[in-house]
PDB file of N, CA and C in Angstrom:
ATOM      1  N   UNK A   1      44.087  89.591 153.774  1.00  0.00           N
ATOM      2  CA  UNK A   1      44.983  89.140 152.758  1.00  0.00           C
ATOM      3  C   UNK A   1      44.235  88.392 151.650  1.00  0.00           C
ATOM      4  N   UNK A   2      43.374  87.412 152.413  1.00  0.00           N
ATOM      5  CA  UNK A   2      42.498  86.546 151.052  1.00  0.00           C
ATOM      6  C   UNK A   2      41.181  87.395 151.266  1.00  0.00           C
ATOM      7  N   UNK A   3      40.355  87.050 149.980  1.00  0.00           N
ATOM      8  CA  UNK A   3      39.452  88.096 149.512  1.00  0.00           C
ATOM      9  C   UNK A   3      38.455  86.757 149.132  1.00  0.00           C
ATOM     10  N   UNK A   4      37.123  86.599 149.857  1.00  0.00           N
ATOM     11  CA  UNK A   4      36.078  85.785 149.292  1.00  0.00           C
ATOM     12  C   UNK A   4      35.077  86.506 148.485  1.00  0.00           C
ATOM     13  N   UNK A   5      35.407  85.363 147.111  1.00  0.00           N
ATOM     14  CA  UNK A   5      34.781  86.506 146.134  1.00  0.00           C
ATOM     15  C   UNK A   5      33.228  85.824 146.348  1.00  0.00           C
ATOM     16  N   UNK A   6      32.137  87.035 145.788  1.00  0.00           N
ATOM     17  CA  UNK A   6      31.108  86.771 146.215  1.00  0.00           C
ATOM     18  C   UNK A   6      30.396  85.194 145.695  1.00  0.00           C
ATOM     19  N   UNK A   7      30.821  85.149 144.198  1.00  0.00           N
ATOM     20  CA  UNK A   7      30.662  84.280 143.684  1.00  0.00           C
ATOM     21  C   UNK A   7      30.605  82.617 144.462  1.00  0.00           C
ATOM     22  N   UNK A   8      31.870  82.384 144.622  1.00  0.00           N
ATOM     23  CA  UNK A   8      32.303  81.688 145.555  1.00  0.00           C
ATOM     24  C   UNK A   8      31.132  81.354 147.062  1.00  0.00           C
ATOM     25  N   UNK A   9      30.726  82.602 147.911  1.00  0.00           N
ATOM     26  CA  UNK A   9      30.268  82.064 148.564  1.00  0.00           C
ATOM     27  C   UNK A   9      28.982  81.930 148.146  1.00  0.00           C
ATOM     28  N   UNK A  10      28.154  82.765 146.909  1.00  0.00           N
ATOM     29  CA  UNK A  10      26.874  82.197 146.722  1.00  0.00           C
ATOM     30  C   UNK A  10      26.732  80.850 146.485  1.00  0.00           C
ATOM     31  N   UNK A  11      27.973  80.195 145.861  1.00  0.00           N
ATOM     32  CA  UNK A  11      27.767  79.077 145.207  1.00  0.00           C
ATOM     33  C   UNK A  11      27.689  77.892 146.608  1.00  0.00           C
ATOM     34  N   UNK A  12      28.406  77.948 147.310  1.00  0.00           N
ATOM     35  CA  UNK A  12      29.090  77.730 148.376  1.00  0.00           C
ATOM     36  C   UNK A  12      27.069  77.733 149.230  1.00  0.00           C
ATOM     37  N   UNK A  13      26.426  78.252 149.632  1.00  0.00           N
ATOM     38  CA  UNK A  13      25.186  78.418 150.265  1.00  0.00           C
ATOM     39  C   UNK A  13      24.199  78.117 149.490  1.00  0.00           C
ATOM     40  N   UNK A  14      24.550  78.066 148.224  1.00  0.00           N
ATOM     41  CA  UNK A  14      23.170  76.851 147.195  1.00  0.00           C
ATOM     42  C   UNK A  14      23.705  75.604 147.878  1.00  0.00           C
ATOM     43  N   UNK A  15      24.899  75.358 147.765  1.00  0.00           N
ATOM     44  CA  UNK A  15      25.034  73.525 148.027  1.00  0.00           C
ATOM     45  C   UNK A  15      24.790  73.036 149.435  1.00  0.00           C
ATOM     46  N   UNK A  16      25.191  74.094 150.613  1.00  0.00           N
ATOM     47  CA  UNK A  16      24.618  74.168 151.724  1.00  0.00           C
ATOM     48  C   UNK A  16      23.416  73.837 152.060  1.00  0.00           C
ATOM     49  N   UNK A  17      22.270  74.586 150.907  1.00  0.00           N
ATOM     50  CA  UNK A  17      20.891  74.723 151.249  1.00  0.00           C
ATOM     51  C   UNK A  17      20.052  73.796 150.648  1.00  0.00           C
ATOM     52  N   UNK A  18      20.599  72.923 149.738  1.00  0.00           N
ATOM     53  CA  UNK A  18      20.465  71.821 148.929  1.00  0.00           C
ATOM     54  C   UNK A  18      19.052  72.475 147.766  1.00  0.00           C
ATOM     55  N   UNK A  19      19.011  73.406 147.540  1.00  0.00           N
ATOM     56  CA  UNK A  19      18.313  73.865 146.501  1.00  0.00           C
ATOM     57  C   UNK A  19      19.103  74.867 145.621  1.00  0.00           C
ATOM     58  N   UNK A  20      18.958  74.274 144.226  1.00  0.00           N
ATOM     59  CA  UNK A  20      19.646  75.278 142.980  1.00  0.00           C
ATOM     60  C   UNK A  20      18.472  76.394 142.547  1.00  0.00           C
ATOM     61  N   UNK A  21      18.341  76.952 142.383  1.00  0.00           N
ATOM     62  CA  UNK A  21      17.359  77.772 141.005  1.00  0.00           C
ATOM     63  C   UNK A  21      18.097  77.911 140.094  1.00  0.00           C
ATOM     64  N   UNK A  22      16.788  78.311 139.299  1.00  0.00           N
ATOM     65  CA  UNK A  22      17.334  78.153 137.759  1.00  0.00           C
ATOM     66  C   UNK A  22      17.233  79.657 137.157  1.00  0.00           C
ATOM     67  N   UNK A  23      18.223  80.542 137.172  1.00  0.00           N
ATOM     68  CA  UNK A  23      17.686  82.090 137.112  1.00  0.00           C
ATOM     69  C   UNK A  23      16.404  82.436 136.089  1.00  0.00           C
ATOM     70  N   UNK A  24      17.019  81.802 134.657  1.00  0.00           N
ATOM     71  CA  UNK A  24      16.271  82.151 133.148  1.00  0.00           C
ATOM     72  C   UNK A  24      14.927  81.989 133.530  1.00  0.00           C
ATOM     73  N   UNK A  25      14.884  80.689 134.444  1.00  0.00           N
ATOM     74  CA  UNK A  25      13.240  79.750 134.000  1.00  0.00           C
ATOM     75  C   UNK A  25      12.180  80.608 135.179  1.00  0.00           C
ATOM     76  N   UNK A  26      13.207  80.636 136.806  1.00  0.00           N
ATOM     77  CA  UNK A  26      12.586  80.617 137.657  1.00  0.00           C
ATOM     78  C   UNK A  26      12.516  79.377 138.934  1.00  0.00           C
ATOM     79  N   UNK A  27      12.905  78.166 138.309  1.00  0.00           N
ATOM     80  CA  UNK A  27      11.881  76.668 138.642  1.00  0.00           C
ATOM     81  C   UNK A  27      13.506  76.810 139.816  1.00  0.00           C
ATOM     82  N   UNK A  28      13.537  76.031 140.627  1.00  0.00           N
ATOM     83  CA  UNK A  28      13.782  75.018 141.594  1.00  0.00           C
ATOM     84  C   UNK A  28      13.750  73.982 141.896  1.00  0.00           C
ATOM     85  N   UNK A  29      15.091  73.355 141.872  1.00  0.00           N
ATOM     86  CA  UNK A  29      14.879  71.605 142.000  1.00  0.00           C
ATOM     87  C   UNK A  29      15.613  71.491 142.938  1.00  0.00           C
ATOM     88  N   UNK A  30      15.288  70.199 143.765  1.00  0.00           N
ATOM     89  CA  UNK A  30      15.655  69.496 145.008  1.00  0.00           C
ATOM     90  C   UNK A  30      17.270  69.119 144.183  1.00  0.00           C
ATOM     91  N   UNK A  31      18.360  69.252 144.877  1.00  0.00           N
ATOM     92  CA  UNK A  31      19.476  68.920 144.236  1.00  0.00           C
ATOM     93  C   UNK A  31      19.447  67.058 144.575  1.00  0.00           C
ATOM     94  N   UNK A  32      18.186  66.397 145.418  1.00  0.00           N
ATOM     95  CA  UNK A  32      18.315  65.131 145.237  1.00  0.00           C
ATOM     96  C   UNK A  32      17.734  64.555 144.011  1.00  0.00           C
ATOM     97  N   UNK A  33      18.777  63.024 143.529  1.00  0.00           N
ATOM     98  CA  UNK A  33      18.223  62.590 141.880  1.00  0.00           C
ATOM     99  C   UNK A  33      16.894  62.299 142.243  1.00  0.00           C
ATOM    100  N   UNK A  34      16.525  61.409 144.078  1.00  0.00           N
ATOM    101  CA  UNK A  34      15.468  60.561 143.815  1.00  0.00           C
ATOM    102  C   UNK A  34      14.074  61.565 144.009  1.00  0.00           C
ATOM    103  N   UNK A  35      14.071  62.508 143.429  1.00  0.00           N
ATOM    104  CA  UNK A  35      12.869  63.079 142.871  1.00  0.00           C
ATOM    105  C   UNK A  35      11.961  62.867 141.883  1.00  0.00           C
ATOM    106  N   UNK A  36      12.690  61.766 141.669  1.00  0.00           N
ATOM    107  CA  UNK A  36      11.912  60.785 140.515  1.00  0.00           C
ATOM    108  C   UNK A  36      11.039  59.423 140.365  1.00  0.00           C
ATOM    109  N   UNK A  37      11.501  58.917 142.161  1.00  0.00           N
ATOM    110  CA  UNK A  37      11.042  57.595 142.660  1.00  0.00           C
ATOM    111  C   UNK A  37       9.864  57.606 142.410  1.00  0.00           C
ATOM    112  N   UNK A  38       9.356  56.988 142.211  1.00  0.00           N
ATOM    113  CA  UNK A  38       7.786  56.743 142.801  1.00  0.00           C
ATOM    114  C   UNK A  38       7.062  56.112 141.740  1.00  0.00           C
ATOM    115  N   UNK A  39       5.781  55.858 141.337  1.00  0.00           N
ATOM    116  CA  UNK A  39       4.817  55.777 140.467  1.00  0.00           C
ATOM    117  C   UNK A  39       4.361  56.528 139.295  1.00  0.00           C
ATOM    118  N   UNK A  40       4.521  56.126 138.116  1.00  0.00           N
ATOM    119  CA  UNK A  40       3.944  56.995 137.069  1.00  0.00           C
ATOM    120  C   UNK A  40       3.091  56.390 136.221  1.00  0.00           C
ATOM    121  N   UNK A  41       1.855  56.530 135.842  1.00  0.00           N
ATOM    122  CA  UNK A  41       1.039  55.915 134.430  1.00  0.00           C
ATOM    123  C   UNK A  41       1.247  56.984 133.887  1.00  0.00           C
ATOM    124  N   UNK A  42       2.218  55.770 132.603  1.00  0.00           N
ATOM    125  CA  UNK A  42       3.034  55.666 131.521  1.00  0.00           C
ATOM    126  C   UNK A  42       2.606  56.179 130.250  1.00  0.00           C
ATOM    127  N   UNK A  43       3.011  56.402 129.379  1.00  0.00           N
ATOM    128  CA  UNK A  43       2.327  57.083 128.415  1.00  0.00           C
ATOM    129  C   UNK A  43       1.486  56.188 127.225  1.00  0.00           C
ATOM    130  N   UNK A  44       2.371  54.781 127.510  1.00  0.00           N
ATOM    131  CA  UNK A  44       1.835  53.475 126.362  1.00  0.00           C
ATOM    132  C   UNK A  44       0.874  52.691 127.111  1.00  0.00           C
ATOM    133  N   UNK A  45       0.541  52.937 128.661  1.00  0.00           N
ATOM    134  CA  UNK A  45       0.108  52.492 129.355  1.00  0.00           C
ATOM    135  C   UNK A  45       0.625  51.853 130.448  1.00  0.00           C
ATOM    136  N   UNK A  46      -0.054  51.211 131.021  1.00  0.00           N
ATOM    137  CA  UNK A  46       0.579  50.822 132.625  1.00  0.00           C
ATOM    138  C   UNK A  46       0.735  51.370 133.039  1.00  0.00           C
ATOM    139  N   UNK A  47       1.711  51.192 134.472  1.00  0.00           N
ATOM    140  CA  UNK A  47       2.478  51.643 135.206  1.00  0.00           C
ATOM    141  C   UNK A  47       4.035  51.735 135.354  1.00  0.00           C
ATOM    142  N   UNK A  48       4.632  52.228 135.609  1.00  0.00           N
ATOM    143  CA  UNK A  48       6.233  52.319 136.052  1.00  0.00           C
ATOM    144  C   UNK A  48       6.292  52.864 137.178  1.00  0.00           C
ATOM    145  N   UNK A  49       7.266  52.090 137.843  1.00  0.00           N
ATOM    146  CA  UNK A  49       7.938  52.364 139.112  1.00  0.00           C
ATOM    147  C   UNK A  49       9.233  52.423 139.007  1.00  0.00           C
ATOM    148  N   UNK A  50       9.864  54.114 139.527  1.00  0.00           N
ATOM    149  CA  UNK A  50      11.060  54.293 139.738  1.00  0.00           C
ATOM    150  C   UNK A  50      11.315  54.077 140.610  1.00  0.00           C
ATOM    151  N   UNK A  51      12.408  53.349 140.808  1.00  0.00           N
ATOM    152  CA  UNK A  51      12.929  53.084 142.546  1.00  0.00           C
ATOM    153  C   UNK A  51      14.314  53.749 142.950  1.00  0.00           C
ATOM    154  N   UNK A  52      14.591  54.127 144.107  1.00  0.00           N
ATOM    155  CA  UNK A  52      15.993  54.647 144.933  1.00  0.00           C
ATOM    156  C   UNK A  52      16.759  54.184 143.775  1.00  0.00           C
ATOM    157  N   UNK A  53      17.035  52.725 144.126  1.00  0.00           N
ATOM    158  CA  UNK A  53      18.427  51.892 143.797  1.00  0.00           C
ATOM    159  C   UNK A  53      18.932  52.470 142.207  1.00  0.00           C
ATOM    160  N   UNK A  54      18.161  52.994 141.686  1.00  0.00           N
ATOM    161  CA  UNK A  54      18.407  53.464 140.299  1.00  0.00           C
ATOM    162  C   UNK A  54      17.585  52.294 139.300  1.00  0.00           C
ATOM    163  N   UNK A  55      17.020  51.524 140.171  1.00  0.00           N
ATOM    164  CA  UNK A  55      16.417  50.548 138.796  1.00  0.00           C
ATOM    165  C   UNK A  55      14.831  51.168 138.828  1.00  0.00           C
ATOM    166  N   UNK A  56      14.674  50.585 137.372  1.00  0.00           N
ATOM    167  CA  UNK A  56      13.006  50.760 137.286  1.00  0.00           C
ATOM    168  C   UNK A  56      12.044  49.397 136.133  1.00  0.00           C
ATOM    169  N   UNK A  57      10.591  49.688 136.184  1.00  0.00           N
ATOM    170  CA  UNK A  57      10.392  48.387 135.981  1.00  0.00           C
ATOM    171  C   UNK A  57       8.504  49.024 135.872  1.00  0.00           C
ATOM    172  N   UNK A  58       8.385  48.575 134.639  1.00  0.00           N
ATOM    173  CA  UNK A  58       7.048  48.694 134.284  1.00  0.00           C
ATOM    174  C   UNK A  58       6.235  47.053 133.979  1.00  0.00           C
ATOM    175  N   UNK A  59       4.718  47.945 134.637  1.00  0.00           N
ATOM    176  CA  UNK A  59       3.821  46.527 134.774  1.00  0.00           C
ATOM    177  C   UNK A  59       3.368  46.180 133.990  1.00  0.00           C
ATOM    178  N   UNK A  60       3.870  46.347 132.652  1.00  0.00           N
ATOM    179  CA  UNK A  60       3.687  45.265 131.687  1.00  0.00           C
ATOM    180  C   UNK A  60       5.018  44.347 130.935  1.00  0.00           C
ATOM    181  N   UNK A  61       5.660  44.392 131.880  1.00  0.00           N
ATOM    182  CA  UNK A  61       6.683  43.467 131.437  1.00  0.00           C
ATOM    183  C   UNK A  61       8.050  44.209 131.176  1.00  0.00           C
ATOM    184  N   UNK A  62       8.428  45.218 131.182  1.00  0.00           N
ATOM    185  CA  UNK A  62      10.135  46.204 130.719  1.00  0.00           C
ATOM    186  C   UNK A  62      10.425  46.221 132.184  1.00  0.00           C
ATOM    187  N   UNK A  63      11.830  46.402 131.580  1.00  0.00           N
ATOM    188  CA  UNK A  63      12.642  46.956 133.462  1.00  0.00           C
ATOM    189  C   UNK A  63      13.970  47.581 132.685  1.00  0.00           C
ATOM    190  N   UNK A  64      14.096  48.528 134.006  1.00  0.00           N
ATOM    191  CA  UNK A  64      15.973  49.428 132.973  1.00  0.00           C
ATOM    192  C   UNK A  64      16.255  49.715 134.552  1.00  0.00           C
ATOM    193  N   UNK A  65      17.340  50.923 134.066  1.00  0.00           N
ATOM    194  CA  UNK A  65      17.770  51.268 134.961  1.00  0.00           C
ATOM    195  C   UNK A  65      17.347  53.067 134.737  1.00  0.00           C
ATOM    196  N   UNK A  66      17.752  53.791 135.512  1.00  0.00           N
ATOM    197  CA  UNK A  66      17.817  55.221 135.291  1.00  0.00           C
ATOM    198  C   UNK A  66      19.162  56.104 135.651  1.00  0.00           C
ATOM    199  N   UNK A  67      18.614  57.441 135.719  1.00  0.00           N
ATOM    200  CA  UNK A  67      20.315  58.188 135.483  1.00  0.00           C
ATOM    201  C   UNK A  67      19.668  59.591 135.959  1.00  0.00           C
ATOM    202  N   UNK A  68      20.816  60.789 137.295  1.00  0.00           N
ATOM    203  CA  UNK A  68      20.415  61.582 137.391  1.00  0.00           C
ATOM    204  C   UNK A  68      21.401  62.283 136.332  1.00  0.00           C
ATOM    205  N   UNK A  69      21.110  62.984 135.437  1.00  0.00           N
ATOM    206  CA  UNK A  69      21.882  63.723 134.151  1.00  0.00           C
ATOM    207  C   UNK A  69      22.083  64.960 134.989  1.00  0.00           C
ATOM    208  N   UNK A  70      20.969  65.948 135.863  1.00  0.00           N
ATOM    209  CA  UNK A  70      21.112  67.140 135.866  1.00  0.00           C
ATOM    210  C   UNK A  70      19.965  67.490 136.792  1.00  0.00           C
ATOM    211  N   UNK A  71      20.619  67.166 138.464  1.00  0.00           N
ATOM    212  CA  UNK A  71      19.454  67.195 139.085  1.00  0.00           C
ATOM    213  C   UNK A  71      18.851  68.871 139.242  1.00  0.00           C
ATOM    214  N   UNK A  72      19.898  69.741 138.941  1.00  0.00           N
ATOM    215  CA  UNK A  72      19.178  70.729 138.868  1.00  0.00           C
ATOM    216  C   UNK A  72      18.726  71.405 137.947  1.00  0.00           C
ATOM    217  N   UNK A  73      18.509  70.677 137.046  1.00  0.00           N
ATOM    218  CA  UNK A  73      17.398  70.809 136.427  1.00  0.00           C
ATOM    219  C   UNK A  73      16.008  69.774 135.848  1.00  0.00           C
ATOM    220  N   UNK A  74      16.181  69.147 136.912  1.00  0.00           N
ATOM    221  CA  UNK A  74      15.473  68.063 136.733  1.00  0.00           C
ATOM    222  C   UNK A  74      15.520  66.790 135.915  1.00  0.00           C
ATOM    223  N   UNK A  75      16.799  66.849 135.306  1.00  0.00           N
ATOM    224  CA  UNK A  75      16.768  65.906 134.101  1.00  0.00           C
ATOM    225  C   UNK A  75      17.366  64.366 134.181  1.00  0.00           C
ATOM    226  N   UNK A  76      16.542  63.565 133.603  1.00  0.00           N
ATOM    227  CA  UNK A  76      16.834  62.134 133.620  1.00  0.00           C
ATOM    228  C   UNK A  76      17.005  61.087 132.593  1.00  0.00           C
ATOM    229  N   UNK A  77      17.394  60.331 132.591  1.00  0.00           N
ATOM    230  CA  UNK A  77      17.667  59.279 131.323  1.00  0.00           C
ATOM    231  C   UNK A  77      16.887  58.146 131.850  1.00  0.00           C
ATOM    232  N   UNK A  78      16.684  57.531 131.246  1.00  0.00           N
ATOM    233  CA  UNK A  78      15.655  56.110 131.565  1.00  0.00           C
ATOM    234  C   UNK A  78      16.590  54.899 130.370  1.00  0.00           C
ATOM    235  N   UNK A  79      17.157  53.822 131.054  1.00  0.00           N
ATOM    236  CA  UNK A  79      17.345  52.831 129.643  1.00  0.00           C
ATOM    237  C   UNK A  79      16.738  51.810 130.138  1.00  0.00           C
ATOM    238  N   UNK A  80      15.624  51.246 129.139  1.00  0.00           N
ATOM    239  CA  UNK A  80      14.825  50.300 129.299  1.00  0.00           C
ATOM    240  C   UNK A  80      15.773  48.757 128.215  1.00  0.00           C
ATOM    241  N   UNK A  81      15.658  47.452 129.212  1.00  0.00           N
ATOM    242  CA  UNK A  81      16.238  46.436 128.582  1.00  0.00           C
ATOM    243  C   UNK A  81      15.388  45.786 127.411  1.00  0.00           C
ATOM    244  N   UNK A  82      14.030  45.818 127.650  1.00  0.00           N
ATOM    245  CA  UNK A  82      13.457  45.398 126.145  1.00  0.00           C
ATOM    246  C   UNK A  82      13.248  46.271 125.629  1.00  0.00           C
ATOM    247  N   UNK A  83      13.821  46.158 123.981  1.00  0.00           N
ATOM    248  CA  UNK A  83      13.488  47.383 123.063  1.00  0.00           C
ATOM    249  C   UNK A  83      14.745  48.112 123.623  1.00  0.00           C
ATOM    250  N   UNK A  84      15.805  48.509 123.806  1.00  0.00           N
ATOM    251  CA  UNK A  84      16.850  48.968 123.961  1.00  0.00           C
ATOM    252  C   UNK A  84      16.572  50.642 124.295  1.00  0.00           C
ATOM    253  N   UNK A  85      15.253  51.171 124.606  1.00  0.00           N
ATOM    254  CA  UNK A  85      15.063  52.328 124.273  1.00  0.00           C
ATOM    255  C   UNK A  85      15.649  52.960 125.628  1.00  0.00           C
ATOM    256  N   UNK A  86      15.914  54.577 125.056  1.00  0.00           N
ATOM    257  CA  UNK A  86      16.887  55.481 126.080  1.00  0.00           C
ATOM    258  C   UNK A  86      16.244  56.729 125.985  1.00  0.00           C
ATOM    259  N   UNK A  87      14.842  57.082 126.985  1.00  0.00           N
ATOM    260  CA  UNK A  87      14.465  58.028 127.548  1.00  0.00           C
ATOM    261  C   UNK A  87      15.038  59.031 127.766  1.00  0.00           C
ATOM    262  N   UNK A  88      14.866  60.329 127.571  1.00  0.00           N
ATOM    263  CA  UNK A  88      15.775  61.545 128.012  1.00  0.00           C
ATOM    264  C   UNK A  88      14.405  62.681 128.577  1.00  0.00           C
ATOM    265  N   UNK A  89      14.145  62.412 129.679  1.00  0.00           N
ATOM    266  CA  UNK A  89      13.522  62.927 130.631  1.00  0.00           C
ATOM    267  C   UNK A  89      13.504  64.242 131.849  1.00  0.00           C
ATOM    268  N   UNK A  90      12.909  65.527 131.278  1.00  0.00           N
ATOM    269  CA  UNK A  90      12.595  66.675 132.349  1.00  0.00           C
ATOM    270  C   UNK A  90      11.527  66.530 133.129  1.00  0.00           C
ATOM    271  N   UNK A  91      11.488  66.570 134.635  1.00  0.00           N
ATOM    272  CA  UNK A  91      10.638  66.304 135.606  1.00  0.00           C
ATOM    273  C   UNK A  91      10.257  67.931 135.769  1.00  0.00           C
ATOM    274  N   UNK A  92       8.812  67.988 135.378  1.00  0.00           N
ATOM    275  CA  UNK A  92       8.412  69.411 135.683  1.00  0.00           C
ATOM    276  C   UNK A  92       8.504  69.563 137.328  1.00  0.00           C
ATOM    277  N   UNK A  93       8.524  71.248 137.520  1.00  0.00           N
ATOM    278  CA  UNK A  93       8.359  72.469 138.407  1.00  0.00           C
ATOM    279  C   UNK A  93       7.870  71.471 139.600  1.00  0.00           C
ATOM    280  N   UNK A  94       6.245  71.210 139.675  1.00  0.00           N
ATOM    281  CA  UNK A  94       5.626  70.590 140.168  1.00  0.00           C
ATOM    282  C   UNK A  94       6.111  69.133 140.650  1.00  0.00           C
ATOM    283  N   UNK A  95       6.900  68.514 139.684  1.00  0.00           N
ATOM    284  CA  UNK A  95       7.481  67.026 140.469  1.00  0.00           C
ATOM    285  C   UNK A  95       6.146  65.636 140.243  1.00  0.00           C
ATOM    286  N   UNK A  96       5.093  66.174 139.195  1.00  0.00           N
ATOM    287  CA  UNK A  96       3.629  65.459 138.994  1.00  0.00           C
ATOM    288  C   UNK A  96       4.247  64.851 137.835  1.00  0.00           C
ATOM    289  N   UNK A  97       4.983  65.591 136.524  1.00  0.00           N
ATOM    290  CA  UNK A  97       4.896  64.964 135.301  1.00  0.00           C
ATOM    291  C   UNK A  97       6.319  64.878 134.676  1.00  0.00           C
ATOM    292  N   UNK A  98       6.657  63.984 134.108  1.00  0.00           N
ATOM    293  CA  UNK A  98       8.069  63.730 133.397  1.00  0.00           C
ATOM    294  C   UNK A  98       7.528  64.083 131.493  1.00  0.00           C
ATOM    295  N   UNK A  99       8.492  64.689 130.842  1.00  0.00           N
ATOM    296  CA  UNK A  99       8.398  64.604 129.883  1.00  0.00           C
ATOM    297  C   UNK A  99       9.451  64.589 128.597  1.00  0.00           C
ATOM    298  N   UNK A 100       9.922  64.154 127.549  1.00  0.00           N
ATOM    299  CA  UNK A 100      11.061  64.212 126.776  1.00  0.00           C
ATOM    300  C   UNK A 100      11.095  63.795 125.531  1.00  0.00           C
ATOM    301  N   UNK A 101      11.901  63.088 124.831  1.00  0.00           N
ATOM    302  CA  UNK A 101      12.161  62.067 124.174  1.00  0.00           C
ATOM    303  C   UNK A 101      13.229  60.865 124.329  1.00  0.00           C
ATOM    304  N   UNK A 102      12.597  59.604 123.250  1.00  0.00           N
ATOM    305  CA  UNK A 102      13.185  59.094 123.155  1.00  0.00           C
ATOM    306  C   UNK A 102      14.680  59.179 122.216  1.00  0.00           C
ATOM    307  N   UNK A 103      15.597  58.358 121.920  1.00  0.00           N
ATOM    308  CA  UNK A 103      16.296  58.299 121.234  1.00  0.00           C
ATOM    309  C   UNK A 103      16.038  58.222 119.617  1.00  0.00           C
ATOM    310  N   UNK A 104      14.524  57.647 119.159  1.00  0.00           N
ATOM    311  CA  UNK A 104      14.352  58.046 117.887  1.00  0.00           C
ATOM    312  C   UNK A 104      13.082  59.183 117.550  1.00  0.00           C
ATOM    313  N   UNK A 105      13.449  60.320 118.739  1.00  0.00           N
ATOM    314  CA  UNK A 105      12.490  61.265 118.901  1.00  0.00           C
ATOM    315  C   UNK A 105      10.809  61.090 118.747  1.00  0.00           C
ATOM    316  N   UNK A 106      10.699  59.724 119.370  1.00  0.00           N
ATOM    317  CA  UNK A 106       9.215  59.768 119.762  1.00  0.00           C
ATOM    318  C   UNK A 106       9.212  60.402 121.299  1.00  0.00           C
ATOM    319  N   UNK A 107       7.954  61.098 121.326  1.00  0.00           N
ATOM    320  CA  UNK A 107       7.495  61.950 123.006  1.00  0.00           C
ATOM    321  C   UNK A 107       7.390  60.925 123.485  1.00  0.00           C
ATOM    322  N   UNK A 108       8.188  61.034 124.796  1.00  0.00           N
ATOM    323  CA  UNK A 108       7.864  60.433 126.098  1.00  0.00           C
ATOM    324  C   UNK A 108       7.003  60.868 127.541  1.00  0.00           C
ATOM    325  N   UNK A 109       5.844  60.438 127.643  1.00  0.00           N
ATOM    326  CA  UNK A 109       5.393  61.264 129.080  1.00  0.00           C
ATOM    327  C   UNK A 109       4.848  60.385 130.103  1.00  0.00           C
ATOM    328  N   UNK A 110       5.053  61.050 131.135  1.00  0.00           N
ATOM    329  CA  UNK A 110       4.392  60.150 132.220  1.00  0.00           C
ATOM    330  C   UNK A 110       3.635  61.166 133.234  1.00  0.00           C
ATOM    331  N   UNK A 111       2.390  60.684 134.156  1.00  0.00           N
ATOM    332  CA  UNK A 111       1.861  61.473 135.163  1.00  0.00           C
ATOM    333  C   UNK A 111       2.137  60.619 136.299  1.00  0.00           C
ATOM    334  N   UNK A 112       2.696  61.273 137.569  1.00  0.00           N
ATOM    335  CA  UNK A 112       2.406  60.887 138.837  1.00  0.00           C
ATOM    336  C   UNK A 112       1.675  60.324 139.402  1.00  0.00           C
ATOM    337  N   UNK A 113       1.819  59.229 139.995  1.00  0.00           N
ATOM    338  CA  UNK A 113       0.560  58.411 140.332  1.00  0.00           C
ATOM    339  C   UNK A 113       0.448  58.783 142.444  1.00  0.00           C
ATOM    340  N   UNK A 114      -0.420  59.774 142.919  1.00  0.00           N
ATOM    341  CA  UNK A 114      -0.382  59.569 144.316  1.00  0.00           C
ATOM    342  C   UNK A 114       1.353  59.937 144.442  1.00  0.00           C
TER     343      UNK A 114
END
């Protein structure tokens, strides 16, 4: 009587399997946000540390919070409290490098630290 359309259950066994692909690109992302935790030297220098809780906090003095926008596709927001600035961040393929802009379109990048 009911009819499961295919659609339905593909979609239905991505969320199961906790991995999306991305047809166009190819890439694959962990459908978790905190693929982003960890250590990065920063692009102005230092360090930053993303943490779980959603906060983050660089070693020269900034701290914000962050945002998963689009975990499958890797994408993130960063708002830092000094300097009001608002990161808009793609975590490459690899999961090594973040890259984007800011809100007054200066590049933002970071490399993986370990």
């Amino acid at each position: 009587m009911h009819k499961i359309v295919p659609f339905t259950l593909g979609l239905f066994l991505l969320i199961v399997s906790g991995t999306t692909a991305v047809p166009e690109t190819g890439l694959a992302y962990s459908t978790s946000c905190n693929t982003i935790t960890g250590e990065w030297a920063w692009f102005t220098g230092g360090t930053v540390t993303i943490y779980p809780d959603r906060t983050l906090e660089h070693s020269l003095g900034n701290s914000g919070t962050w945002r998963c926008v689009d975990p499958n596709r890797g994408i993130f927001t960063l708002r830092w409290v000094g300097g009001g600035y608002i990161d808009r961040l793609t975590l490459s393929e690899d999961g090594r490098v973040l890259a984007g802009t800011n809100q007054f379109g200066v590049r933002v990048t970071a490399k993986r630290l370990n």
